[in-house]
Protein backbone atom coordinates (compact mmCIF):
# COMPACT_ATOMS: atom_id res chain seq x y z
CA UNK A 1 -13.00 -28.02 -26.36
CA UNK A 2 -14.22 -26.00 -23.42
CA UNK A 3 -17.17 -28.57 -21.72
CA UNK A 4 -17.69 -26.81 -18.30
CA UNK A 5 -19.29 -22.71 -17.78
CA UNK A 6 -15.91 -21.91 -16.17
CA UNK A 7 -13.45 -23.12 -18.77
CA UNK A 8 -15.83 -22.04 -21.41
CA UNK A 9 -15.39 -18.05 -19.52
CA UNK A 10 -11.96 -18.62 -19.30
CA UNK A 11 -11.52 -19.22 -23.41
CA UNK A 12 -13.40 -15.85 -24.04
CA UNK A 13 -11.44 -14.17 -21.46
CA UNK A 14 -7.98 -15.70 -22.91
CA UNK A 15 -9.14 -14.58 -26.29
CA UNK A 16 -9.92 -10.82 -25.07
CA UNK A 17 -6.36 -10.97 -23.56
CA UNK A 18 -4.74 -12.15 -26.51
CA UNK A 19 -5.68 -9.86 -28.36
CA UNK A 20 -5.10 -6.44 -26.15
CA UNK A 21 -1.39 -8.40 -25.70
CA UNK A 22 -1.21 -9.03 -28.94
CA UNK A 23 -1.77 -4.98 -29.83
CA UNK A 24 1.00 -4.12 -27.64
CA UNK A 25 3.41 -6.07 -28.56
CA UNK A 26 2.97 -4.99 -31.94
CA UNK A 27 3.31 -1.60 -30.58
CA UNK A 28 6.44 -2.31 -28.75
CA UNK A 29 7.77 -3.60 -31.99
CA UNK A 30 7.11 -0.79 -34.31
CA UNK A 31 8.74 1.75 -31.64
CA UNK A 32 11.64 -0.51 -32.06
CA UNK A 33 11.79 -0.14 -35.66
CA UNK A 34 11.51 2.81 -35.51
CA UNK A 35 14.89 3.15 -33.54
CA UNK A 36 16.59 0.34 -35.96
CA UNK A 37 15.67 2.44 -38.73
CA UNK A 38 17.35 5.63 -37.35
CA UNK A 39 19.96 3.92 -36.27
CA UNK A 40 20.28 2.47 -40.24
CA UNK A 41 20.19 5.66 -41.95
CA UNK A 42 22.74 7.08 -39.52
CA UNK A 43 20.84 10.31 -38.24
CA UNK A 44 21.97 10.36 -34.63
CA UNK A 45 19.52 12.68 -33.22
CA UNK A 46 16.49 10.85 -34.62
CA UNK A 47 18.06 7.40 -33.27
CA UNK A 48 17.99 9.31 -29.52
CA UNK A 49 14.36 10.88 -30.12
CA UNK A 50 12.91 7.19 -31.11
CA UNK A 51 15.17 5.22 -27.84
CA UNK A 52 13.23 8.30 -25.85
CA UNK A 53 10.09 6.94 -27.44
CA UNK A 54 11.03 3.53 -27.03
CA UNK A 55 12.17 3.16 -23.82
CA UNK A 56 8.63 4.07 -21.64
CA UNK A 57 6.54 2.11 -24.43
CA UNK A 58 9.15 -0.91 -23.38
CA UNK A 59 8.43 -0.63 -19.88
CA UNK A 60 4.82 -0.29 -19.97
CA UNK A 61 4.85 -3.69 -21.91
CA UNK A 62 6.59 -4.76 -18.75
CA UNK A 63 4.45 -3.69 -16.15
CA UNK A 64 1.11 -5.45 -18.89
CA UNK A 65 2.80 -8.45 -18.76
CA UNK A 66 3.55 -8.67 -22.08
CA UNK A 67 7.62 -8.42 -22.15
CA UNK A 68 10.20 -9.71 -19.38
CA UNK A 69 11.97 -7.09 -17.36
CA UNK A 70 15.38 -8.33 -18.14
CA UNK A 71 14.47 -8.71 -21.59
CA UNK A 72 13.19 -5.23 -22.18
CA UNK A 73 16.45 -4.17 -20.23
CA UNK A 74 18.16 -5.84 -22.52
CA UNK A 75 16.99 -4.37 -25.56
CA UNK A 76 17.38 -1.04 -24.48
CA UNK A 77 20.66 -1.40 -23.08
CA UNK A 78 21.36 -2.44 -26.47
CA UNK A 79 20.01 0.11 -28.78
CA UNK A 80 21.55 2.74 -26.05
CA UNK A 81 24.67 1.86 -26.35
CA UNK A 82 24.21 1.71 -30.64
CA UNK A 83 23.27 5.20 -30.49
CA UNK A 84 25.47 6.43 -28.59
CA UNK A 85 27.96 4.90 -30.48
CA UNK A 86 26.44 6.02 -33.81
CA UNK A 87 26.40 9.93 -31.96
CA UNK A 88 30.11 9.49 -30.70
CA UNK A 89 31.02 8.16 -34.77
């Protein structure tokens, strides 16, 4: 446990964090679903409309801190090149 004033600030602060990180990520998530599920039922115009959703709520996660650059990249890299597959199909 916390003893001194300044570790004791620091767990509340870590806590606040947590949680506003924790809220985002979940965001990031469900905009990702969102795509996956698109992508599942086929429809090739919602699967672009939710990557267009995706991508800035990706990056912004980047720029928080809460998701690696190449890692967010990554991911929509990925789920670019499914839907344009599934739009090409």
């Amino acid at each position: 446990m916390a003893n001194t004033p300044q570790s004791k600030k620091r767990a509340r602060q870590i806590e606040r964090v947590t949680a506003v990180n924790k809220a985002r990520r979940s965001r990031i998530r469900t905009y990702l679903r969102k795509v996956e599920e698109a992508l599942a039922s086929g429809d090739a115009t919602a699967a672009a409309e939710a990557l267009k959703s995706a991508q800035p709520e990706l990056m912004r996660g980047v720029t928080k801190g809460v998701v690696h650059k190449n890692t967010a990249s990554r991911k929509i890299s990925r789920l670019a090149s499914r839907v344009k597959a599934l739009a090409t199909a």
